[in-house]
N, C-alpha and C. Protein backbone atom coordinates (compact mmCIF):
# COMPACT_ATOMS: atom_id res chain seq x y z
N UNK A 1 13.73 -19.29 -23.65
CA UNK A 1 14.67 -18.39 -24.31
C UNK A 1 16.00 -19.10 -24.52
N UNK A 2 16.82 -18.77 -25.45
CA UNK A 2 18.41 -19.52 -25.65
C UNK A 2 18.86 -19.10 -24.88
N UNK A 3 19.94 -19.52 -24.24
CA UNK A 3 21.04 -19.63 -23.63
C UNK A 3 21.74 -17.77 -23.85
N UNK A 4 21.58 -17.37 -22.04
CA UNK A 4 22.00 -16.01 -22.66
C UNK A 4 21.58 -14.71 -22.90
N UNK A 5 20.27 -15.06 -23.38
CA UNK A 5 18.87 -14.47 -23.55
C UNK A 5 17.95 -13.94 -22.68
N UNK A 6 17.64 -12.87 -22.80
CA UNK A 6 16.56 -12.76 -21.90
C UNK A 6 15.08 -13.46 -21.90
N UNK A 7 14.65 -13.50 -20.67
CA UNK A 7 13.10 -14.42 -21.11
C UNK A 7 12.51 -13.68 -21.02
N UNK A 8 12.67 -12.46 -20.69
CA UNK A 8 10.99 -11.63 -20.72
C UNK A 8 11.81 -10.01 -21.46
N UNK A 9 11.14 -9.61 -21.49
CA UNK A 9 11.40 -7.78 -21.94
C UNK A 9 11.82 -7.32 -20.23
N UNK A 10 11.72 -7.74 -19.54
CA UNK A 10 11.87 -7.00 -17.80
C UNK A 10 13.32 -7.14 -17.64
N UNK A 11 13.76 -8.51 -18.47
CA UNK A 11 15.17 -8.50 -17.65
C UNK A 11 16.27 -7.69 -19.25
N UNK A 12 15.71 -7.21 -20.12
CA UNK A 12 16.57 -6.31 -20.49
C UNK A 12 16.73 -5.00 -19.68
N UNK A 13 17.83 -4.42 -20.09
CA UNK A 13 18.32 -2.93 -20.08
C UNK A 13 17.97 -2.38 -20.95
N UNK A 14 16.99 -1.21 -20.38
CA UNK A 14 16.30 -0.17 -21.46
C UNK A 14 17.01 0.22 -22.47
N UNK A 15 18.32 0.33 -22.36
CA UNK A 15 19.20 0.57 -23.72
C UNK A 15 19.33 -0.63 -24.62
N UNK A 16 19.31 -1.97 -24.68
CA UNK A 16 18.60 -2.75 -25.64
C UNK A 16 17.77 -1.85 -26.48
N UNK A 17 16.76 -1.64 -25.90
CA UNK A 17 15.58 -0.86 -26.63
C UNK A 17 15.69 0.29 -27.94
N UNK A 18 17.35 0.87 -27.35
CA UNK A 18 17.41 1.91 -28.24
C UNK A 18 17.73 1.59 -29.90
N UNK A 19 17.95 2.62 -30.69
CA UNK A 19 18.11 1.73 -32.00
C UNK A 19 16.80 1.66 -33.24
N UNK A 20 17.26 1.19 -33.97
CA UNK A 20 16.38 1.10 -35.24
C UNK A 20 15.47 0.08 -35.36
N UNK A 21 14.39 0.46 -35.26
CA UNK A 21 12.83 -1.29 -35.75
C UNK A 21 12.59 -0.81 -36.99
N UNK A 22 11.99 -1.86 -36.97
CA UNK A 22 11.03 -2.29 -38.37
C UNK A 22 9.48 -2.47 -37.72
N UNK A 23 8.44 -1.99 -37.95
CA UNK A 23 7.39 -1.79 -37.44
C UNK A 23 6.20 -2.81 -38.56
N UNK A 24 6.30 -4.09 -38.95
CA UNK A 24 4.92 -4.43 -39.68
C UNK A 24 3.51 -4.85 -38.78
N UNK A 25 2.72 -4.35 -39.45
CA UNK A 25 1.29 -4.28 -38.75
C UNK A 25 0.17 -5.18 -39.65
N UNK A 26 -1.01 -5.92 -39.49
CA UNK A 26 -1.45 -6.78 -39.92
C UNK A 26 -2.52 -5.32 -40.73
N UNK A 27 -2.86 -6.11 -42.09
CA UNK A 27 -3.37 -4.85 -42.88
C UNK A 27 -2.76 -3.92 -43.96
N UNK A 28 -1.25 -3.87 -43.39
CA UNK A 28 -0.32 -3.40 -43.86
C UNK A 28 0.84 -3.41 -44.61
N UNK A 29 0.82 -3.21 -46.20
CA UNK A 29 1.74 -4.02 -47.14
C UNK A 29 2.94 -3.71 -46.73
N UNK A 30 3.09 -2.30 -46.68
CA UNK A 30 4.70 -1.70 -46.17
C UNK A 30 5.20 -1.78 -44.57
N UNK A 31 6.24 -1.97 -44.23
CA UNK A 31 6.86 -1.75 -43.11
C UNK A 31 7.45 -0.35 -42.73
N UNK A 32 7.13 0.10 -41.41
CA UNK A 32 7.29 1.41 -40.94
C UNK A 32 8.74 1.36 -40.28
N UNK A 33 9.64 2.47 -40.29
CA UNK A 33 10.59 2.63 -39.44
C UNK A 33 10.40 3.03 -38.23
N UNK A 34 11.19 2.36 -37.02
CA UNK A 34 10.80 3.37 -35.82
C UNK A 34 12.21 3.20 -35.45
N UNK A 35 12.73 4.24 -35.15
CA UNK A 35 13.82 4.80 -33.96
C UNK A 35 13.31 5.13 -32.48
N UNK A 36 14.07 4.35 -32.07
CA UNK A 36 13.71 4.76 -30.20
C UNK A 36 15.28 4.93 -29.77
N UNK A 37 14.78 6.00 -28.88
CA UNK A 37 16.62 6.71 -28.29
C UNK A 37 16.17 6.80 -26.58
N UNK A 38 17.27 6.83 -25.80
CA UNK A 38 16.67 7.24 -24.41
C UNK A 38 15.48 8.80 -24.32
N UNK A 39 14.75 8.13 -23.53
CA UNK A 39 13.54 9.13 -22.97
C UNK A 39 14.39 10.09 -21.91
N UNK A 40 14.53 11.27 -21.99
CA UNK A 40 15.37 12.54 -21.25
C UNK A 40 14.76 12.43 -19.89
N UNK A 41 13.27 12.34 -19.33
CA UNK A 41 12.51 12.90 -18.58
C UNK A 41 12.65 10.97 -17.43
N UNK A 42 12.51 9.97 -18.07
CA UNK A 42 12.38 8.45 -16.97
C UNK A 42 12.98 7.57 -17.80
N UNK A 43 13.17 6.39 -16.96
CA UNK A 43 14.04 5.54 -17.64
C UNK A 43 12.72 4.45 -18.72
N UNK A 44 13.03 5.38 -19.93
CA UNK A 44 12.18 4.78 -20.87
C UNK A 44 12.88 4.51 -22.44
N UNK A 45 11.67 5.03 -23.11
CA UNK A 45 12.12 5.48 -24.22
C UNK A 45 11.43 6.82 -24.97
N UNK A 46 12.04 7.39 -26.13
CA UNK A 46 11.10 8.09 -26.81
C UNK A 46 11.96 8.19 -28.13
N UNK A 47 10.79 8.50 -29.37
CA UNK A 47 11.41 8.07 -30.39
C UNK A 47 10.07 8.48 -31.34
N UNK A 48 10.61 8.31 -33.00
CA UNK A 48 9.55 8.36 -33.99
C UNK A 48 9.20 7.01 -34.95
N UNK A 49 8.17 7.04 -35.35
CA UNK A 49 7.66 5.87 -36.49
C UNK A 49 7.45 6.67 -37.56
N UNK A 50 8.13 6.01 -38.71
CA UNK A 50 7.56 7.05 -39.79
C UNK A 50 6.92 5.69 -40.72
N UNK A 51 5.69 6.22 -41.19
CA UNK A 51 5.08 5.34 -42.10
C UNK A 51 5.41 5.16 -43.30
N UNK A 52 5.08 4.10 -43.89
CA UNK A 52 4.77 4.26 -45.71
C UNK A 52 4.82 5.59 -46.58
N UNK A 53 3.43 6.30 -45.93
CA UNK A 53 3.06 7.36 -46.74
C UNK A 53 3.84 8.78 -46.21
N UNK A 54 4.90 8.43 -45.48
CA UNK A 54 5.68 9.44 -44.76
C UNK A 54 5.10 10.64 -43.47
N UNK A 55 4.10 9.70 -43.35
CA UNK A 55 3.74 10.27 -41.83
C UNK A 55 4.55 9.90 -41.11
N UNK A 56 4.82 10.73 -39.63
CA UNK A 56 5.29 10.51 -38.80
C UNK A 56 4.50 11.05 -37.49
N UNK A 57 5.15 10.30 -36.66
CA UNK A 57 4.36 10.09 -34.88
C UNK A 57 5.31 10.13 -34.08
N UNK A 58 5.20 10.52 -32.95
CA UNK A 58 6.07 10.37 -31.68
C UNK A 58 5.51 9.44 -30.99
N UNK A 59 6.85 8.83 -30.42
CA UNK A 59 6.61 7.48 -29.63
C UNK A 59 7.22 7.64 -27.90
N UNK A 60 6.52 7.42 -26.74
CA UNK A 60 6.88 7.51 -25.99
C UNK A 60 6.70 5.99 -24.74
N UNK A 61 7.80 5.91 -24.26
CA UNK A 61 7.15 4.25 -23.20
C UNK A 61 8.26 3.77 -22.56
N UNK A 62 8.12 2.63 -21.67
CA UNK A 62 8.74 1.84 -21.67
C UNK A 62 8.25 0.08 -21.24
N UNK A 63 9.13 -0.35 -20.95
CA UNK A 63 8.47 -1.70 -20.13
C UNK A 63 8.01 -1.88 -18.99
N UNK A 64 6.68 -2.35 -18.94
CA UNK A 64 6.16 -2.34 -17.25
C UNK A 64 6.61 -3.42 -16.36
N UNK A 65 6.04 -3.36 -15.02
CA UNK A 65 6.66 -4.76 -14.16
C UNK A 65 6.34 -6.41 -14.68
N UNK A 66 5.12 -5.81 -15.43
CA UNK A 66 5.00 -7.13 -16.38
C UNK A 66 5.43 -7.72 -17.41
N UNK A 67 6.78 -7.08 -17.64
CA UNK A 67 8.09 -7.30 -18.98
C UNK A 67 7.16 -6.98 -20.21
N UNK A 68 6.15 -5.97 -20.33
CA UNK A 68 5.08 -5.79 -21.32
C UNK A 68 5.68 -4.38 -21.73
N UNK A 69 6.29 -4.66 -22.92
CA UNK A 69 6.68 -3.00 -23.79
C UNK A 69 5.75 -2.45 -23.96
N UNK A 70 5.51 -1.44 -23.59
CA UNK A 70 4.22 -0.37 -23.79
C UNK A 70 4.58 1.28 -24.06
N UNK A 71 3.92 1.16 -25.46
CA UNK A 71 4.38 2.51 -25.98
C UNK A 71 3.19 3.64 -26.63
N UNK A 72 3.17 5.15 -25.89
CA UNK A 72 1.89 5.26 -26.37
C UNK A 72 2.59 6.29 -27.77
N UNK A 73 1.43 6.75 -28.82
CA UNK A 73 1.99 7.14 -30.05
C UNK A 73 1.11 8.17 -29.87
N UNK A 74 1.76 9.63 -30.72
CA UNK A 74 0.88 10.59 -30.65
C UNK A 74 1.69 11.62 -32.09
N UNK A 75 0.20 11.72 -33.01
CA UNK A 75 0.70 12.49 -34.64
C UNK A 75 0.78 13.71 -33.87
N UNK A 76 0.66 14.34 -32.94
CA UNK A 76 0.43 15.66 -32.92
C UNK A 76 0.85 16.34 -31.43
N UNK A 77 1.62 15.48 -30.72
CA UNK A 77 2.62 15.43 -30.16
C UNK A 77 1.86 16.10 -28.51
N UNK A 78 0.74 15.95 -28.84
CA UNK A 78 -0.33 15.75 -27.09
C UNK A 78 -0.89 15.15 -27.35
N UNK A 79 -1.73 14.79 -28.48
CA UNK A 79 -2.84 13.55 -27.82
C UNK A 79 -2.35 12.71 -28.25
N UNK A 80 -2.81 11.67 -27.46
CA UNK A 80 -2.43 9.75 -27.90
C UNK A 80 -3.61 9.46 -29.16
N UNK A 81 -2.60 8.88 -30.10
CA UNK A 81 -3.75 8.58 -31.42
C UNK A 81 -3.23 6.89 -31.43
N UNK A 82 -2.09 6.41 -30.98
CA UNK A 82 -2.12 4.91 -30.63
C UNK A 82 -1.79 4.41 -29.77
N UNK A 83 -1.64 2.68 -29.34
CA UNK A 83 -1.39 2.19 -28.06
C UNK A 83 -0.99 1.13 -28.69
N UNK A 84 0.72 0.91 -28.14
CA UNK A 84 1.54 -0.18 -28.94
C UNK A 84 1.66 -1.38 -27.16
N UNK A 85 1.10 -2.76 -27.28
CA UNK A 85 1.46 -3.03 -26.31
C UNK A 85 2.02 -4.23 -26.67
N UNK A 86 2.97 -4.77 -26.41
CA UNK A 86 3.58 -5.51 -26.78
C UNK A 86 4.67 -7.19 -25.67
N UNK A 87 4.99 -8.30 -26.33
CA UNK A 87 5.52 -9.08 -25.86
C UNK A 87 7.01 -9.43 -25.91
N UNK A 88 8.23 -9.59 -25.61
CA UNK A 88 9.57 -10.36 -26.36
C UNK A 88 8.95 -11.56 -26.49
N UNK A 89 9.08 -11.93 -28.35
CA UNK A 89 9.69 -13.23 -28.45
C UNK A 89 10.74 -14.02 -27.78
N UNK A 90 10.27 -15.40 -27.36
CA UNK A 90 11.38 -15.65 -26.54
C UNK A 90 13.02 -15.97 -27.43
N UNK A 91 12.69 -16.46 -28.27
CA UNK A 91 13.80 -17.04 -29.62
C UNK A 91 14.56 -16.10 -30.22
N UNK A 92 13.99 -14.84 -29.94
CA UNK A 92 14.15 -13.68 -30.46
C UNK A 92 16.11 -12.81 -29.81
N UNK A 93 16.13 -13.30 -28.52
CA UNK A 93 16.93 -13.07 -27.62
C UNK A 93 17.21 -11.25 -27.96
N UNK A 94 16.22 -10.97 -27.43
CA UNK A 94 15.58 -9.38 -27.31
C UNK A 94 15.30 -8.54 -28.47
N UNK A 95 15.54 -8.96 -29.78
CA UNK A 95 15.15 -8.39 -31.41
C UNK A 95 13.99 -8.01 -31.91
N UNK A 96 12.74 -9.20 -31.15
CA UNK A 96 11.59 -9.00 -31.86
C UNK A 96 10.48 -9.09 -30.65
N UNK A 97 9.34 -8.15 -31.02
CA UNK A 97 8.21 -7.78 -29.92
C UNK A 97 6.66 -8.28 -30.87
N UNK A 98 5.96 -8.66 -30.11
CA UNK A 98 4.81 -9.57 -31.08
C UNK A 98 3.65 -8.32 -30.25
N UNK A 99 2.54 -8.01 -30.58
CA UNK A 99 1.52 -7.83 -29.85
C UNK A 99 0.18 -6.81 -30.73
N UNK A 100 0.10 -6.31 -29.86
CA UNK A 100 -1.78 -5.18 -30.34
C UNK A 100 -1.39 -3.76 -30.24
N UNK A 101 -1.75 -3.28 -31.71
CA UNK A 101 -1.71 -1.83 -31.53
C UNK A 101 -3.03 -1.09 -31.64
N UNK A 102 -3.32 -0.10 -30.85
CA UNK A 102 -4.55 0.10 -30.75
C UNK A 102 -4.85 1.17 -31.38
N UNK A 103 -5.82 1.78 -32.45
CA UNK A 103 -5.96 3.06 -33.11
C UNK A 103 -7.02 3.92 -31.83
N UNK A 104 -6.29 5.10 -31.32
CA UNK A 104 -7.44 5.74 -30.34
C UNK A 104 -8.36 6.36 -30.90
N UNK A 105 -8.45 6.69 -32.60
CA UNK A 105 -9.29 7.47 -32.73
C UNK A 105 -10.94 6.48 -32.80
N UNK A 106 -10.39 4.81 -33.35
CA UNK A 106 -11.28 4.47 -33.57
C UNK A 106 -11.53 3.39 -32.90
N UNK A 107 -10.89 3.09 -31.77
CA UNK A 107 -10.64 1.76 -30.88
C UNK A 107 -10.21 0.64 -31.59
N UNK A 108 -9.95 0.55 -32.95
CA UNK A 108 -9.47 -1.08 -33.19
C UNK A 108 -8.75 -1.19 -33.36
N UNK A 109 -8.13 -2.47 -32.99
CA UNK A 109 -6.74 -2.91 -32.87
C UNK A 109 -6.12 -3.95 -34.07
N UNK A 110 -5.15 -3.88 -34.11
CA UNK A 110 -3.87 -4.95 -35.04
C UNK A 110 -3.20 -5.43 -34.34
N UNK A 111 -2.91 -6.65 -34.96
CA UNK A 111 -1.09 -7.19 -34.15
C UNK A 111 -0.15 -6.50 -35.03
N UNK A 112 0.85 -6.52 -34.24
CA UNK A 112 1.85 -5.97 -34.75
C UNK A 112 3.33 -6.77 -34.39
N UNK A 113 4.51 -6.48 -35.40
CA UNK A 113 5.58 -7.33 -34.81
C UNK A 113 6.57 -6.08 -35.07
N UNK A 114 7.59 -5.80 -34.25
CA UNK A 114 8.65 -5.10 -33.91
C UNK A 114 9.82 -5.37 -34.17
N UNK A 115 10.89 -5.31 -34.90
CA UNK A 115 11.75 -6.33 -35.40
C UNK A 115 13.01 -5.11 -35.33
N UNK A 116 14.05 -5.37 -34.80
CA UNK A 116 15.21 -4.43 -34.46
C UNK A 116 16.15 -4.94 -36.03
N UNK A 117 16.26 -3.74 -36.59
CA UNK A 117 17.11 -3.86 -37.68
C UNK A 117 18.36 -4.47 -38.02
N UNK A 118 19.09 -5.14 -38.67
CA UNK A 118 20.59 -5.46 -38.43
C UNK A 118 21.59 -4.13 -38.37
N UNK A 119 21.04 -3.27 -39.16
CA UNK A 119 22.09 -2.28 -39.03
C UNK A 119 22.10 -1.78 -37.39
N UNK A 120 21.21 -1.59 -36.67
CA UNK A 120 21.19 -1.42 -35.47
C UNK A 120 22.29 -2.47 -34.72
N UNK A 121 22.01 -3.49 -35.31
CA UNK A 121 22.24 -4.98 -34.59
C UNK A 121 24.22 -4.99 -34.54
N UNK A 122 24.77 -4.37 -35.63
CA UNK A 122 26.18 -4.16 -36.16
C UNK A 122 27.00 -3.27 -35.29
N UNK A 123 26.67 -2.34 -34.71
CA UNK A 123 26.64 -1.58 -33.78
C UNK A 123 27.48 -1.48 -32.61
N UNK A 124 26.80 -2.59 -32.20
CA UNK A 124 26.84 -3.29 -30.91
C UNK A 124 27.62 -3.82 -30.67
């Protein structure tokens, strides 16, 4: 990681996390928005993805002891319909998350990359 940087997702502060992504998924021409804000209930997150076609999902998670962002997704706000699990780029110095999202209805998975917006980034 640069100078400064975190090396894993563990040694951020869950408020890093908060803020505006960019959600592209392999398969997928358009890029999704996701907002994540503090989770009310643990020190996480929770937040929405809205797609292309203007669906939207609730997003709930945070990072485990294994600096592994893990976020589960649900259209209908009880069942889990995805499973976002994810890595920090190290170069990234906490902006961008690489990993597998899993569809529950049908078990298969995508990579996916997570990319924190600049307008988020201005903020700060």
């Amino acid at each position: 990681a640069p100078p400064g940087c975190p090396a894993s997702a563990g040694e951020m502060p869950v408020d890093t996390l908060y803020g505006d992504w960019q959600a592209r998924s392999d398969g997928q021409a358009a890029t999704a928005a996701v907002r994540l804000d503090r989770h009310p209930e643990y020190e996480g997150v929770r937040g929405t993805i809205t797609r292309a076609d203007a669906s939207v999902a609730q997003l709930a998670g945070d990072v485990d002891d294994q600096g592994t962002l893990a976020i589960d997704e649900s259209r209908d706000g009880r069942r889990i319909t995805g499973v976002w699990s994810g890595t920090l780029r190290l170069a990234s110095c906490g902006r961008e998350f690489t990993g597998t999202w899993r569809n529950a209805d049908d078990d298969s998975t995508h990579p996916f990359t997570l990319t924190k917006t600049e307008r988020t980034a201005e903020k700060k």
